[in-house]
Protein backbone atom coordinates (compact mmCIF):
# COMPACT_ATOMS: atom_id res chain seq x y z
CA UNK A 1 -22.02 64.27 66.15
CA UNK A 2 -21.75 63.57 62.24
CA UNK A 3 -22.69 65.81 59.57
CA UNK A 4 -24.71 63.41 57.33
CA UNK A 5 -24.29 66.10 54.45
CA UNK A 6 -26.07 65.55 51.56
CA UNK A 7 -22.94 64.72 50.35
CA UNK A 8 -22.53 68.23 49.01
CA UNK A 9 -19.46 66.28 50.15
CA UNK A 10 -20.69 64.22 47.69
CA UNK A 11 -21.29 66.91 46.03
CA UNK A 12 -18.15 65.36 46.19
CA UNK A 13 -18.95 62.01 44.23
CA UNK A 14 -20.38 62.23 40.39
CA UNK A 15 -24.12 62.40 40.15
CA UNK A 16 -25.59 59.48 38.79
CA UNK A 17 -29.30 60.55 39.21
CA UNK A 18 -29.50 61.89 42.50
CA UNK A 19 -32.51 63.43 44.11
CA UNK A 20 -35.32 65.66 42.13
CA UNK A 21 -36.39 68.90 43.75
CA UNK A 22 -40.04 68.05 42.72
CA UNK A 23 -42.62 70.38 44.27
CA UNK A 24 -44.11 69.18 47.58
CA UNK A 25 -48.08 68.46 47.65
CA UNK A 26 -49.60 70.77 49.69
CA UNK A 27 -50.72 69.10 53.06
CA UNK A 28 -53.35 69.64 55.65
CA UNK A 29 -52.38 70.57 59.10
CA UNK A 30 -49.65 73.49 57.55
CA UNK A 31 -49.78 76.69 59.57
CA UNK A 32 -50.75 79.56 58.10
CA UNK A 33 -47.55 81.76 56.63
CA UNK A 34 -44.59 81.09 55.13
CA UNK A 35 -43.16 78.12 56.25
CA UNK A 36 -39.14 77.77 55.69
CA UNK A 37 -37.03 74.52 55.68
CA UNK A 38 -33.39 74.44 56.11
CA UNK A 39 -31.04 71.08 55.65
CA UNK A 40 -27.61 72.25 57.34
CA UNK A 41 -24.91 69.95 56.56
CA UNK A 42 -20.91 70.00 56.53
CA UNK A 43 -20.53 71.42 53.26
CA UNK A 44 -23.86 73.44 52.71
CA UNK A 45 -26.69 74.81 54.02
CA UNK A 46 -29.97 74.30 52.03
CA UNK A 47 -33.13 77.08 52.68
CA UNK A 48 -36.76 76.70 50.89
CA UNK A 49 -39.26 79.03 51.72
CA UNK A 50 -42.94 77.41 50.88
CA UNK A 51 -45.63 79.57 50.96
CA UNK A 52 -49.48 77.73 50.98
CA UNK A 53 -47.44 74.61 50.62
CA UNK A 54 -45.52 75.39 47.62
CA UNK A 55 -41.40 76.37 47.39
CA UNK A 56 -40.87 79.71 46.67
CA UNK A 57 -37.58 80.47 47.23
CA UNK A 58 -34.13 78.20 47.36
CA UNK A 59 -31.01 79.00 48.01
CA UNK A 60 -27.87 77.28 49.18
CA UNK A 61 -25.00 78.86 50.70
CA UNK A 62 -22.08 77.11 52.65
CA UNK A 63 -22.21 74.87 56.03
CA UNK A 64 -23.53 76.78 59.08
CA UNK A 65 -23.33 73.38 60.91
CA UNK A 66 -21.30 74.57 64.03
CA UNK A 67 -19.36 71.25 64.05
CA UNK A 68 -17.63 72.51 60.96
CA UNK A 69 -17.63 76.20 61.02
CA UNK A 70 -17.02 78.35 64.11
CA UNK A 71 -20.30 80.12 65.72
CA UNK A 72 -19.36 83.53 63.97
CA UNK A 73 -19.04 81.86 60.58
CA UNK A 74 -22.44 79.98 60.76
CA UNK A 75 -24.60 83.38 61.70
CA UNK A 76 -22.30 85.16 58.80
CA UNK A 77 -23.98 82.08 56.64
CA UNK A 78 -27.38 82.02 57.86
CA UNK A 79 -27.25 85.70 57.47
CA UNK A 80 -26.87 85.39 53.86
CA UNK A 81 -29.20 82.63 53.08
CA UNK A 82 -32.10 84.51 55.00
CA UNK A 83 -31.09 87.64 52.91
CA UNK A 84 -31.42 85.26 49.81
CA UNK A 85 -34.96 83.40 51.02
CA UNK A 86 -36.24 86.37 52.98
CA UNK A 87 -36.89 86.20 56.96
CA UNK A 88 -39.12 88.84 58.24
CA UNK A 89 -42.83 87.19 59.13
CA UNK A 90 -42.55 83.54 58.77
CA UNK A 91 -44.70 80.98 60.94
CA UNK A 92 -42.55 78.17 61.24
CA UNK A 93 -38.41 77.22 60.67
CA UNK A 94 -38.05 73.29 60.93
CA UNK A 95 -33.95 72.93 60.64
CA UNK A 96 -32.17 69.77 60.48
CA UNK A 97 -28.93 69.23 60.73
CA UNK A 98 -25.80 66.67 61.65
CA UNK A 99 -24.55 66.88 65.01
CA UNK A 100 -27.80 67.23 66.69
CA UNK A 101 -27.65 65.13 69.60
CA UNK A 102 -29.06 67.03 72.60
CA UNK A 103 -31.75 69.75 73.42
CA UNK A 104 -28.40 72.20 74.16
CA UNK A 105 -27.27 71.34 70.70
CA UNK A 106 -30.72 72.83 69.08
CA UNK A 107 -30.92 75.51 71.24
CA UNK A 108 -27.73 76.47 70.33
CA UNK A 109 -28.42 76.36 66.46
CA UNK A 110 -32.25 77.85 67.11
CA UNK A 111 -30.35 80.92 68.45
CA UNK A 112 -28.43 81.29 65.69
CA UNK A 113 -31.82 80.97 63.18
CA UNK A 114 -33.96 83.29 65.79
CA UNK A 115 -32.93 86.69 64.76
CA UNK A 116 -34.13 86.37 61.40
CA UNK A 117 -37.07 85.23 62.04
CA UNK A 118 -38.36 86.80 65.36
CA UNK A 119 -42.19 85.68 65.26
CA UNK A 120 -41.50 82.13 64.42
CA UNK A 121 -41.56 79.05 65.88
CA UNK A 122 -38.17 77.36 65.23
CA UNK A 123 -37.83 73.33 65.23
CA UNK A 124 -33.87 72.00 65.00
CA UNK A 125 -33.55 68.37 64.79
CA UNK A 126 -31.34 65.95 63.56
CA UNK A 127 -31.35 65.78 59.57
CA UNK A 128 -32.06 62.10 59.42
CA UNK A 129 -35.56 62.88 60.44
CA UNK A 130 -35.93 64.97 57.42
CA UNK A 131 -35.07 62.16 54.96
CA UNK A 132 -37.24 59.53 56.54
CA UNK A 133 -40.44 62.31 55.87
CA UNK A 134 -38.46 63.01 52.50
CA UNK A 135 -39.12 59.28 51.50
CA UNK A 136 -42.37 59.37 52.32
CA UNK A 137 -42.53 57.00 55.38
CA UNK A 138 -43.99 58.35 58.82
CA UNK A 139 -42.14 54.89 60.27
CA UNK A 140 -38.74 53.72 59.18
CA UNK A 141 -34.86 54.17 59.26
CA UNK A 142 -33.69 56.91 57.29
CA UNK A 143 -29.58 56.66 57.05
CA UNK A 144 -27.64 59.29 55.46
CA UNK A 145 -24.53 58.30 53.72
CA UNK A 146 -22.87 61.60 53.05
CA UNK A 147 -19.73 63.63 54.19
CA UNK A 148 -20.72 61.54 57.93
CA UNK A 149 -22.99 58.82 58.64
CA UNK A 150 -26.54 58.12 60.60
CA UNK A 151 -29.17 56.14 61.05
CA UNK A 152 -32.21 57.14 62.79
CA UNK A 153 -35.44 55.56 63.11
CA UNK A 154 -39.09 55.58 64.80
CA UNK A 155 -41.97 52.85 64.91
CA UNK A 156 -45.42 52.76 65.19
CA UNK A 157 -45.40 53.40 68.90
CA UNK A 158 -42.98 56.68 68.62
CA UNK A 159 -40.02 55.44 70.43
CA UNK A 160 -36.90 56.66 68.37
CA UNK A 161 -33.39 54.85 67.80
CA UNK A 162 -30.48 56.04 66.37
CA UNK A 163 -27.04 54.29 65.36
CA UNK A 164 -23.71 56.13 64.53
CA UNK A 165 -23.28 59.59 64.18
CA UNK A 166 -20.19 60.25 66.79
CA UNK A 167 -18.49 62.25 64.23
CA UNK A 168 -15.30 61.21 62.09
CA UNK A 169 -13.21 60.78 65.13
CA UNK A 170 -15.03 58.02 66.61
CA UNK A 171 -17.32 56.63 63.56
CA UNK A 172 -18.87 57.71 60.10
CA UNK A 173 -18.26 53.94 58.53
CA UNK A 174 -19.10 54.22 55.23
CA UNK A 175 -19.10 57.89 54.75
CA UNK A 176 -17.83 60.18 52.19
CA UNK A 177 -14.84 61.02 54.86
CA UNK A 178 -14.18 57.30 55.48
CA UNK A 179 -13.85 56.96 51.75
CA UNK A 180 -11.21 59.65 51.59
CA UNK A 181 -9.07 58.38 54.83
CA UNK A 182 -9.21 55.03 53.59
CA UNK A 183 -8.18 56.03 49.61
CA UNK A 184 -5.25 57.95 51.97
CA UNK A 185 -4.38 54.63 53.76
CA UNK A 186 -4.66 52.53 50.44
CA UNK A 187 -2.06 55.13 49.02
CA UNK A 188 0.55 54.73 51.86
CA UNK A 189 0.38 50.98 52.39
CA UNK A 190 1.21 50.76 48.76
CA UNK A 191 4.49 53.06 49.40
CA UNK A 192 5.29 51.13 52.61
CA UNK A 193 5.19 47.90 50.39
CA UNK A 194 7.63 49.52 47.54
CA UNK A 195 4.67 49.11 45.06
CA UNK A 196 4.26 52.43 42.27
CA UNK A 197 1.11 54.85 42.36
CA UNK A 198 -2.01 52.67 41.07
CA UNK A 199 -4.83 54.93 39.49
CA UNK A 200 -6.51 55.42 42.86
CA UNK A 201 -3.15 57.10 44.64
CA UNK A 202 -2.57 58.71 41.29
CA UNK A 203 -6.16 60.53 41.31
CA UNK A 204 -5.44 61.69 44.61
CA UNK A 205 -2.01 62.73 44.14
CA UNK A 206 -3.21 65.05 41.50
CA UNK A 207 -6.25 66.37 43.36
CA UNK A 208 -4.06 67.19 46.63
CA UNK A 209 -1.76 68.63 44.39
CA UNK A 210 0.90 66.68 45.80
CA UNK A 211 4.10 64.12 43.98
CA UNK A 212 4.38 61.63 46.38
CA UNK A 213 2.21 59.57 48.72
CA UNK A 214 4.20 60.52 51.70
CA UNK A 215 3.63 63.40 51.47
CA UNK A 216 -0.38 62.96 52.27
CA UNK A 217 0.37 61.83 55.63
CA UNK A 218 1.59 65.49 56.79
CA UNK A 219 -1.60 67.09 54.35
CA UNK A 220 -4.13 64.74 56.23
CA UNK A 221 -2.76 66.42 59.40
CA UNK A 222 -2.64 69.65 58.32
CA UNK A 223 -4.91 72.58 59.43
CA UNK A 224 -5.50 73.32 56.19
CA UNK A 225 -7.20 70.31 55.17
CA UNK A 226 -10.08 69.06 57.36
CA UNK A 227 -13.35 66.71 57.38
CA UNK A 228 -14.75 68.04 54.09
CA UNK A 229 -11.73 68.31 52.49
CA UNK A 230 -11.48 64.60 52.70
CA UNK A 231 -14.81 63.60 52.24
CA UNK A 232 -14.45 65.48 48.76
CA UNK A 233 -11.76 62.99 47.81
CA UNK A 234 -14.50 60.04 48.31
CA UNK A 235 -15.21 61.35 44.45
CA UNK A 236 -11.86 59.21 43.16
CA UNK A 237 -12.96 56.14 44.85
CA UNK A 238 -16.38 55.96 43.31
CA UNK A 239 -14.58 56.69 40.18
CA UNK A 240 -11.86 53.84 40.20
CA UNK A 241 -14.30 51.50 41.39
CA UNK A 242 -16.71 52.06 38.46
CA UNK A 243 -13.19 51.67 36.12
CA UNK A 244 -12.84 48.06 37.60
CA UNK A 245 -9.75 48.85 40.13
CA UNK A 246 -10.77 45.93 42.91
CA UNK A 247 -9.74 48.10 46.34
CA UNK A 248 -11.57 50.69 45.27
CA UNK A 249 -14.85 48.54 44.60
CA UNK A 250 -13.69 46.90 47.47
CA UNK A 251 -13.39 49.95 49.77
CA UNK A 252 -17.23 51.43 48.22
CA UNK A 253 -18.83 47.73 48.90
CA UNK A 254 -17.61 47.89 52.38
CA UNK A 255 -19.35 50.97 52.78
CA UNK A 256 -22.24 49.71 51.73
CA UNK A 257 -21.99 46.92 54.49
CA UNK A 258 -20.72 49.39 57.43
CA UNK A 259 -23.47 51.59 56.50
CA UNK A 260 -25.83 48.44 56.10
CA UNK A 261 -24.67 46.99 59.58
CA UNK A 262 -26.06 51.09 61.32
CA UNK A 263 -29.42 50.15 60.12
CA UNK A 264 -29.56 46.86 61.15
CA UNK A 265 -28.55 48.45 64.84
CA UNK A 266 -31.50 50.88 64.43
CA UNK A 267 -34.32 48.62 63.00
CA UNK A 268 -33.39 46.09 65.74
CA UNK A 269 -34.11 48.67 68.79
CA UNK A 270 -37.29 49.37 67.27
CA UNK A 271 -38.69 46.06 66.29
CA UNK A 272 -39.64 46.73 62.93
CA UNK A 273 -38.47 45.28 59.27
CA UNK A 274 -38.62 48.77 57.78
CA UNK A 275 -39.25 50.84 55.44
CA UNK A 276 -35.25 51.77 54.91
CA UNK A 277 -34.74 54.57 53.57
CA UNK A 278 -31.21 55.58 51.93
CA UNK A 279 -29.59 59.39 51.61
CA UNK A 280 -26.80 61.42 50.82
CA UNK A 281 -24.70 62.55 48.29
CA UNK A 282 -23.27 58.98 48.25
CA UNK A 283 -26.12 57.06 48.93
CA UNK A 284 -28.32 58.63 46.68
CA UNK A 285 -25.64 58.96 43.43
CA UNK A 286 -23.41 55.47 44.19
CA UNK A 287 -25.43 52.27 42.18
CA UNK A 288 -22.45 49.80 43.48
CA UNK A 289 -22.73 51.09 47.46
CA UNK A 290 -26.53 51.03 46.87
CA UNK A 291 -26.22 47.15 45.70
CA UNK A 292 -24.13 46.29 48.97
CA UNK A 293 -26.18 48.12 50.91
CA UNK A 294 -29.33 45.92 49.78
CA UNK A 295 -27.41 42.86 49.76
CA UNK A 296 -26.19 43.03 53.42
CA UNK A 297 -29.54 44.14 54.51
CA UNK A 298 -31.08 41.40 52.63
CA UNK A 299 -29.00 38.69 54.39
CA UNK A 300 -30.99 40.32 57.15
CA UNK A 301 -34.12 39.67 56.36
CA UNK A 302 -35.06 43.57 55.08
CA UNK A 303 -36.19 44.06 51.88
CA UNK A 304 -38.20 47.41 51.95
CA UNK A 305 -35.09 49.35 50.98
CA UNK A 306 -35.62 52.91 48.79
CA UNK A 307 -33.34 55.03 47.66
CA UNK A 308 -34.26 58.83 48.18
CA UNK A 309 -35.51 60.59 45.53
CA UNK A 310 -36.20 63.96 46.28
CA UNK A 311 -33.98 66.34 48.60
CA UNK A 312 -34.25 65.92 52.19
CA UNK A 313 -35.32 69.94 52.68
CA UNK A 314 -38.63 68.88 51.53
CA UNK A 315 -39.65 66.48 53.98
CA UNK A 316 -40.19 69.75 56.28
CA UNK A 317 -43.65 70.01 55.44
CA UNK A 318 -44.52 66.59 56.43
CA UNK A 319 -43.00 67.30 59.83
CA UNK A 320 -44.59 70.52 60.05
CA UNK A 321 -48.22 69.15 59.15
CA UNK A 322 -47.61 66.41 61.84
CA UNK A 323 -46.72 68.82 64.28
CA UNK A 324 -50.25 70.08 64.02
């Protein structure tokens, strides 16, 4: 039940080269029609209408991921993003999204797409699958590293694993929200131990808007703050770890093995060595999470790691065209 988010919750960390919207190739096996792709994560939701294989449209509005935003907000979301990419006769909507962990779940979300598109046939699945097809590989574990965290995989012989994803209650290691909770719990140890503000506290002092670190621990339970809010903070982490302060490299190197230690989980149920593919706002735009993500996975024996390099939305004609 994560949102992997692009990390439009790392939207949240600085872009150090992140992903190119390069056009897709056109493919055999695409229906005929406009074909539209949506990437629904916890802080956005990414449309791109192709038509004969190429993107015509692209829009992003915010989440409509129902384990962010109540039912009514979502629809009010789609509603606009289909008014921006246009609904009307389309063949085919292939949605992924975090929090996709049952057929109820995609039913649920395919209701909410079906009204703007009443003639097509309407695929929800979870949005790791888009970024293994993103990366090119038809076999694999894709992991997204953004406002949650997932890995999912499939072999040769189709069978499917997935590790993590139970949301930021139970899980998300290494996520931009795990980031923010733990530059929170860096903050207040250093209070509890009489020490002053170091740069990471006094980054997120200044961003919450707040004087003193005690006073996070009421924010961080506040209604008014929530998942995304945190996961935005991962930005000051990332930041003060690339300035040298040790927790924070610390705290982003861990990630890198928590996230690391998902795939292993994955690769291991199916039997293969790879290909690995890495996502997300954090994963894609973070060089020193990237490095400890290789390392760990190294130690492991897996060496067939890539880093995404286009967006995720545009693995949907790959699935599309293997759909047949």
């Amino acid at each position: 039940m994560t949102n992997s988010d692009n990390l439009p919750a790392t939207d949240s960390v600085p872009s150090t080269g992140g992903a190119h919207a390069a056009p897709p190739v056109m493919q055999a096996g695409l229906p005929a029609g406009a074909v539209i792709g949506l990437d629904i994560g916890g802080t956005k939701t990414r449309g791109v209408r192709f038509e004969n294989g190429q993107p015509v449209a692209d829009e992003s509005v915010g989440s409509s991921n129902v384990q962010n935003v109540s039912r009514e907000e979502a629809a009010l979301r789609l509603a606009e993003l289909f008014g921006r990419i246009g609904g009307g006769t389309v063949a085919q909507v292939y949605a992924g999204a975090g929090g996709i962990d049952t057929e109820e779940d995609a039913a649920a979300l395919a209701a909410l797409i079906a009204p703007h598109v009443p003639e097509a046939k309407i695929t929800v699945v979870h949005d790791s699958r888009l970024l293994l097809a993103a990366g090119g590989a038809s076999t694999g574990v894709a992991v997204i590293a953004g406002t949650g965290s997932a890995a999912w995989g499939k072999n040769a012989e189709g069978e499917e694993a997935r590790a993590g994803g139970w949301g930021y209650l139970l899980g998300d290691e290494g996520s931009g929200y795990w980031l923010g909770r733990e530059a929170v719990r860096h903050s207040l140890r250093r209070m509890n131990q009489g020490l002053e503000p170091d740069e990471l506290t006094t980054a997120l002092l200044r961003s919450c808007n707040v004087e003193d670190p005690n006073k996070l621990i009421a924010l961080f339970h506040s209604p008014e703050t929530g998942r995304r809010f945190w996961a935005q903070q991962a930005r000051f982490v990332v930041e003060a770890a690339d300035a040298g302060h040790e927790a924070s490299r610390a705290l982003v190197e861990q990630a890198g093995r928590d996230l690391a230690g998902l795939t292993a989980q994955a690769l291991t149920k199916l039997g293969i060595k790879g290909p690995v593919i890495l996502g997300g706002g954090l994963g894609m735009n973070v060089p020193l999470l990237q490095e400890s993500f290789r390392r760990s996975l190294a130690a492991e024996g897996v060496t067939d790691v890539r880093v995404l390099e286009q967006d995720p939305v545009f693995g949907v004609l790959q699935l599309v065209a293997e759909q047949g």
